[in-house]
Protein backbone atom coordinates (compact mmCIF):
# COMPACT_ATOMS: atom_id res chain seq x y z
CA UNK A 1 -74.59 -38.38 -114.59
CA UNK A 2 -75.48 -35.74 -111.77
CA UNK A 3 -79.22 -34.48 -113.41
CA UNK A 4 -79.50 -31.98 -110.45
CA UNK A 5 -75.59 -30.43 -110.87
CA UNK A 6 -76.64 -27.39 -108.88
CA UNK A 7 -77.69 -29.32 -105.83
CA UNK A 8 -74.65 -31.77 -105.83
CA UNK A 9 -72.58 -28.64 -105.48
CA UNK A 10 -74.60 -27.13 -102.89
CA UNK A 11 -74.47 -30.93 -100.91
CA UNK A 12 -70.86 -31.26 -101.30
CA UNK A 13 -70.32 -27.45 -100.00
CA UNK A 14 -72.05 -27.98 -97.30
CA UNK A 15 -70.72 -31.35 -96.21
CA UNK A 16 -67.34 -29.31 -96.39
CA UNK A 17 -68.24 -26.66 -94.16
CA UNK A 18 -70.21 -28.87 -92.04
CA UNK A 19 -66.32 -31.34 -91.97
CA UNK A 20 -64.62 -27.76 -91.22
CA UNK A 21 -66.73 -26.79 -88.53
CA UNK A 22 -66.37 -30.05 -86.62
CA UNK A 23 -62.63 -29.65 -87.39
CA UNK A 24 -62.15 -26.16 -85.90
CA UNK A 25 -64.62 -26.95 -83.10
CA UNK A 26 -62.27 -30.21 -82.35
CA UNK A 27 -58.92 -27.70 -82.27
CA UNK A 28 -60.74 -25.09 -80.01
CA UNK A 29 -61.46 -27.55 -77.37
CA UNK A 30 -57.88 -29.21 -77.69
CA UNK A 31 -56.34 -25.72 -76.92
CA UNK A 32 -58.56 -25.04 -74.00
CA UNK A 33 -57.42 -28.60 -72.72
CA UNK A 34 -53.91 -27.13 -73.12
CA UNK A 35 -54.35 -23.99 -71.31
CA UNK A 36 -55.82 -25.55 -68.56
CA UNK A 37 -53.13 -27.73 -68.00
CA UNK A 38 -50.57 -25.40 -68.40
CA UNK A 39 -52.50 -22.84 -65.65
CA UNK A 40 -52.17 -25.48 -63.87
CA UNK A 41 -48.64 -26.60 -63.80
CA UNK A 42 -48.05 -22.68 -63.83
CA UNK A 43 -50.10 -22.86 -60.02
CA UNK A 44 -47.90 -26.36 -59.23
CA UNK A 45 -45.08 -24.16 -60.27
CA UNK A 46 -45.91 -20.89 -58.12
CA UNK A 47 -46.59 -23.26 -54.51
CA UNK A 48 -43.29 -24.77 -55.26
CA UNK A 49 -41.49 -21.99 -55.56
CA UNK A 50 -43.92 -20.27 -52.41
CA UNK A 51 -42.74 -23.23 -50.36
CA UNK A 52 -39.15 -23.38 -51.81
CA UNK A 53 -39.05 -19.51 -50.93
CA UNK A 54 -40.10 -20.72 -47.20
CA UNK A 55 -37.88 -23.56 -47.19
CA UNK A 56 -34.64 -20.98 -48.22
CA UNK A 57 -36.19 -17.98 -45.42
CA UNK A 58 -36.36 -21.09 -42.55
CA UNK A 59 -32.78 -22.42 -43.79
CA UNK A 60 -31.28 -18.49 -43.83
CA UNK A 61 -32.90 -17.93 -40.38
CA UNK A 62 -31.28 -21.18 -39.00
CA UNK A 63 -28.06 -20.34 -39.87
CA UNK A 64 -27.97 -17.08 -38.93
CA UNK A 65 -29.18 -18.81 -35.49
CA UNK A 66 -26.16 -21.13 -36.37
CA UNK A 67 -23.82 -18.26 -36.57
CA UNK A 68 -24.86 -16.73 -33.38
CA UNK A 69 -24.21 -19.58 -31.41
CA UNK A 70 -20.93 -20.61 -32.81
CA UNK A 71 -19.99 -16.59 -31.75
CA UNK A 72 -21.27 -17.23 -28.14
CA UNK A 73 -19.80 -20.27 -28.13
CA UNK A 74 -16.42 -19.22 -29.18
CA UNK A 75 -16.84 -16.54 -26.74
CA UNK A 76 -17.50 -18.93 -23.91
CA UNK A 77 -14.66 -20.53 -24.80
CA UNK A 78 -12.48 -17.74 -24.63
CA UNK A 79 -14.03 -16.59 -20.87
CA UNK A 80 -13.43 -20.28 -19.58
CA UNK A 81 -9.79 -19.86 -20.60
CA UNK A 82 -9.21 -16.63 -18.78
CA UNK A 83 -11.27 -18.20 -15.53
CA UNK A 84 -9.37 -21.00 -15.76
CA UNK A 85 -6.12 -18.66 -15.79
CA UNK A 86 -7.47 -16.83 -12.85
CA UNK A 87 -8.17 -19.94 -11.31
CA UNK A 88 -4.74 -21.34 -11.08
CA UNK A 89 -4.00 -17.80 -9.65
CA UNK A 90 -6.09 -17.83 -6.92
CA UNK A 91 -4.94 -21.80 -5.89
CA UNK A 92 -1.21 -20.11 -6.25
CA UNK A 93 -2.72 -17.30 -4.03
CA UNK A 94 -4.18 -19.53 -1.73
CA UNK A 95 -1.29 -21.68 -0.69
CA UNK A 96 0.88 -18.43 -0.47
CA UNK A 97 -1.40 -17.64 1.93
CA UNK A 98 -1.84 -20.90 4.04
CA UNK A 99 2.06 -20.52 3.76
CA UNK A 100 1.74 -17.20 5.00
CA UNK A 101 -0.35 -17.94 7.78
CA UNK A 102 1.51 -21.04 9.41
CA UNK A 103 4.34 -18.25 9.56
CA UNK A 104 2.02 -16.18 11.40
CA UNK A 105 1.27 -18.63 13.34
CA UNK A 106 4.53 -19.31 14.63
CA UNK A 107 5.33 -15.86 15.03
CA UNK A 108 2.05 -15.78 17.01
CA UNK A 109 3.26 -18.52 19.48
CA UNK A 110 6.49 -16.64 19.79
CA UNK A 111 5.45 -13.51 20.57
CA UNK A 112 2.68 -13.86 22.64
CA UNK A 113 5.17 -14.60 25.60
CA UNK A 114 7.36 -11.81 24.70
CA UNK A 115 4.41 -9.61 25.22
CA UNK A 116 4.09 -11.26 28.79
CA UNK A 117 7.85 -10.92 29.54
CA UNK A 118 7.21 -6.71 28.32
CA UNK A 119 4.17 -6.18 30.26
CA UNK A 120 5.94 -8.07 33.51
CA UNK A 121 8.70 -5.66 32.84
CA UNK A 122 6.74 -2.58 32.71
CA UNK A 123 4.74 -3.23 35.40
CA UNK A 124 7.74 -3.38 37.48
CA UNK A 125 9.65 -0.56 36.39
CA UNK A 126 6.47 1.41 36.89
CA UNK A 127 6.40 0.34 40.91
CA UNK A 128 10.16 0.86 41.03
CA UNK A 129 10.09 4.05 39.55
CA UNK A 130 9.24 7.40 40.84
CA UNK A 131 5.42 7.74 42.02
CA UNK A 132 3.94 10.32 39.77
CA UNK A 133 0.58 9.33 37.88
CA UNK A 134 0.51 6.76 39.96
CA UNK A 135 -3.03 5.25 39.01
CA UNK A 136 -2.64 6.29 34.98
CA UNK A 137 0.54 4.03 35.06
CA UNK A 138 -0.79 1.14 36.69
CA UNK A 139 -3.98 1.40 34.59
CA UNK A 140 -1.99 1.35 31.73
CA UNK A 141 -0.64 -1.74 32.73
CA UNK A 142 -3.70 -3.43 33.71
CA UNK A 143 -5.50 -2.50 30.68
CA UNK A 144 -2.81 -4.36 28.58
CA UNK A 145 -2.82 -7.62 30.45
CA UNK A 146 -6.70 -7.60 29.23
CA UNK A 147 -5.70 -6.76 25.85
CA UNK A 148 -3.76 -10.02 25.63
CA UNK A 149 -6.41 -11.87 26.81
CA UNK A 150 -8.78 -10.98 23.92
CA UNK A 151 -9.03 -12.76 20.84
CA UNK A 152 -10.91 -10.21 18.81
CA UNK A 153 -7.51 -8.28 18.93
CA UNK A 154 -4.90 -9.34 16.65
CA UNK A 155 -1.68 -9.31 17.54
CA UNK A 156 -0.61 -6.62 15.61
CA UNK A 157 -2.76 -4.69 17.52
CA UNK A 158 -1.46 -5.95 20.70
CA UNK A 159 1.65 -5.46 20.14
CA UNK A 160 1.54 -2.21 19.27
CA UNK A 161 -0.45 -1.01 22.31
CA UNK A 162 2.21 -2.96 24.07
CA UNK A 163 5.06 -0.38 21.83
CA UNK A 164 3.16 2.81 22.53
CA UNK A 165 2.93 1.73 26.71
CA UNK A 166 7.13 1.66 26.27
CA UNK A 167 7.13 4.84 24.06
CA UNK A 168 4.71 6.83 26.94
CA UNK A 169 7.29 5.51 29.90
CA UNK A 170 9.97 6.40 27.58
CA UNK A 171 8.97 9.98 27.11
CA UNK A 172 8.28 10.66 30.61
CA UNK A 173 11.88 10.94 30.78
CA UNK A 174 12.23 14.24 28.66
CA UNK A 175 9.24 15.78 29.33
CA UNK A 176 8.21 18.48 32.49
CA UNK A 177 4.35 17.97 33.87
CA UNK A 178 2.18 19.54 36.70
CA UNK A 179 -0.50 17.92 37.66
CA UNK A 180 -3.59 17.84 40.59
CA UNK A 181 -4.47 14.81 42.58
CA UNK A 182 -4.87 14.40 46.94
CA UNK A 183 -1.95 13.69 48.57
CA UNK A 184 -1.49 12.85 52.79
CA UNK A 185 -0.09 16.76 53.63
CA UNK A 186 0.23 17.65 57.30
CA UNK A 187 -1.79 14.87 58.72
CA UNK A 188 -4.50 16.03 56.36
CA UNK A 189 -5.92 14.97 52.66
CA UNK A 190 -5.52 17.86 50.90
CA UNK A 191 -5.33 18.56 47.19
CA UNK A 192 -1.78 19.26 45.42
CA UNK A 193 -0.07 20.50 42.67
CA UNK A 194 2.83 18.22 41.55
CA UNK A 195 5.83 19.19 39.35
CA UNK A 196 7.50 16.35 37.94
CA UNK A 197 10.51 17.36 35.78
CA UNK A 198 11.68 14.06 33.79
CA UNK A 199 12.36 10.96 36.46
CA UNK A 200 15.28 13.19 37.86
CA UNK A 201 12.66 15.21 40.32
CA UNK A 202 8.93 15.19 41.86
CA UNK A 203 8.32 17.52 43.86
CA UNK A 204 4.77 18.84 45.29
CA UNK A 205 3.13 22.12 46.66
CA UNK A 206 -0.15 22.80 48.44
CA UNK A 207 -2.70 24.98 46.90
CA UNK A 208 -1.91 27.64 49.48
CA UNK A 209 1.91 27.25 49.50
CA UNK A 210 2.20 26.30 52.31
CA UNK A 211 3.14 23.14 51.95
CA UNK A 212 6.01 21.78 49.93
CA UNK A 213 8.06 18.68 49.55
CA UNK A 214 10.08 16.20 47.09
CA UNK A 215 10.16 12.59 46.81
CA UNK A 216 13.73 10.55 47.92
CA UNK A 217 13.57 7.97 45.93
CA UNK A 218 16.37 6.54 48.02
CA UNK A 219 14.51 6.79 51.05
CA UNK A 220 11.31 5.90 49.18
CA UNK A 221 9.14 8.16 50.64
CA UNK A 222 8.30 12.31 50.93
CA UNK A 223 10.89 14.98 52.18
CA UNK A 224 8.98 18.20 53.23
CA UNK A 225 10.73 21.79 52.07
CA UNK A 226 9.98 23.92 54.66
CA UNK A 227 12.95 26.28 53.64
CA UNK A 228 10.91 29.82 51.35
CA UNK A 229 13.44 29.30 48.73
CA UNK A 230 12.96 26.07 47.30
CA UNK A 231 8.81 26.83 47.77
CA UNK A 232 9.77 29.83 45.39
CA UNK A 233 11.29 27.47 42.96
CA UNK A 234 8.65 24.86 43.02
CA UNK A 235 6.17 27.70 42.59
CA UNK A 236 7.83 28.74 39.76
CA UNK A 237 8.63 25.19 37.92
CA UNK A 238 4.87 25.04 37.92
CA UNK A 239 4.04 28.22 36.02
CA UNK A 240 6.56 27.15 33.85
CA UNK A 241 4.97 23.79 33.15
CA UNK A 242 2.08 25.18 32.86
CA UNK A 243 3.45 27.45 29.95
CA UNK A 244 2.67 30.46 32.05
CA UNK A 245 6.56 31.98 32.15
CA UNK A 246 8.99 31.04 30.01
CA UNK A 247 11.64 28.36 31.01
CA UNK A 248 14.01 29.56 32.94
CA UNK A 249 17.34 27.77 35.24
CA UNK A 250 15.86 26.32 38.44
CA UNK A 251 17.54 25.13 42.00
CA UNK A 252 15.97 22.48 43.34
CA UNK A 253 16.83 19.48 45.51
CA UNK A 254 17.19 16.26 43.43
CA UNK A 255 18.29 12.62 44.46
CA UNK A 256 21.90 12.26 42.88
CA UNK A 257 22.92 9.31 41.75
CA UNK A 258 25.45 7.76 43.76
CA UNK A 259 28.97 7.20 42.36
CA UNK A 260 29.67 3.29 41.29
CA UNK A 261 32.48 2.05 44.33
């Protein structure tokens, strides 16, 4: 049937091989077809998860943005509270304080005049009163009656310039002073010393001793000592208010009071 037997087996061998080859060469270019499409997905797969990656950083970074500003914000809150609180304090403060000042205010009106009435009084107790320091008093006087007339001084000021004026009068009153100034002596103007002891006695004594004298306040006007003995005692109530001696018991004319009738 087959004459040639050899070369039917060597045709049908080689048609096999020839069927395998084509069969293996089909498979090897199916599984590169594979592995390129599954490199790839695997690159689809790595740039999602590189921008899924991004998309989680961004949404971490936003809300730790978030969480910042709900803290600042929370701690706004909590500072507009406490202004708030000091707020109302301040409004209480304030009308306190217009409260406060309409008092003043009135107080103000009230005792601007008794300042007026004080001042009035002072100045004339001071011309009633025995003439020592003469000008110092009455410029004491006069420099309060501009005082009051200022209105960059408050009145709490005033006031108490008008308090210290009393406390200086009052004080004369306990107090022993010699002083220099010109006084009319022997038809002449001639510079003194004066000893004033309290309000109860000014007297006065020329530089060379030899002239001496006391006010009468009754008589309202100078009394000249011509007598040595009451010249000794002036001389000697000066040292002493001058702190040169200590104080000692003097005799000297004063103006007794009279007895009430």
């Amino acid at each position: 049937m087959f004459p040639n037997r050899s070369l039917f087996v060597a045709l049908v061998t080689t048609v096999s091989l020839c069927a395998g080859l084509a069969v293996n060469t089909a498979s090897a270019a199916s599984l590169d077809g594979v592995f390129s499409a599954s490199e790839r997905k695997l690159k689809l797969a790595q740039a999602s998860q590189e921008k899924i990656d991004k998309i989680v950083e961004q949404t971490q970074g936003v809300h730790s943005q978030w969480q910042a500003v709900t803290k600042e914000i929370d701690g706004l809150e909590v500072y507009n509270t406490l202004l708030d609180r000091q707020i109302a304090n301040q409004l209480t403060d304030m009308s306190d304080l217009n409260t406060s000042i309409d008092q003043v205010t009135v107080i103000e009106r009230q005792i601007t005049p008794l300042m007026l009435r004080m001042i009035d009084a002072l100045d004339q107790f001071v011309a009633l009163d025995v003439p020592f320091l003469p000008e110092e008093r009455a410029g004491r006087v006069e420099r309060l009656r501009a005082l009051l007339e200022r209105s960059d001084v408050t009145v709490a000021e005033k006031f108490r310039s008008v308090m210290e004026a009393y406390q200086i009068e009052n004080d004369y009153g306990r107090t022993i002073e010699s002083y220099n100034a010109m006084h009319q002596v022997g038809g002449a103007e001639r510079e003194v010393s004066f000893l004033r002891l309290g309000r109860t006695g000014l007297y006065y004594q020329s530089s060379d001793g030899q002239f001496s004298g006391v006010w009468d306040q009754e008589a309202g006007g100078w009394i000249e000592l011509d007598d040595g003995a009451s010249r000794n005692q002036i001389r000697q109530g000066l040292r002493i208010a001058n702190k040169q001696v200590a104080p000692e018991l003097m005799l000297l004319p004063i103006n007794a009071p009279e007895s009430a009738q």
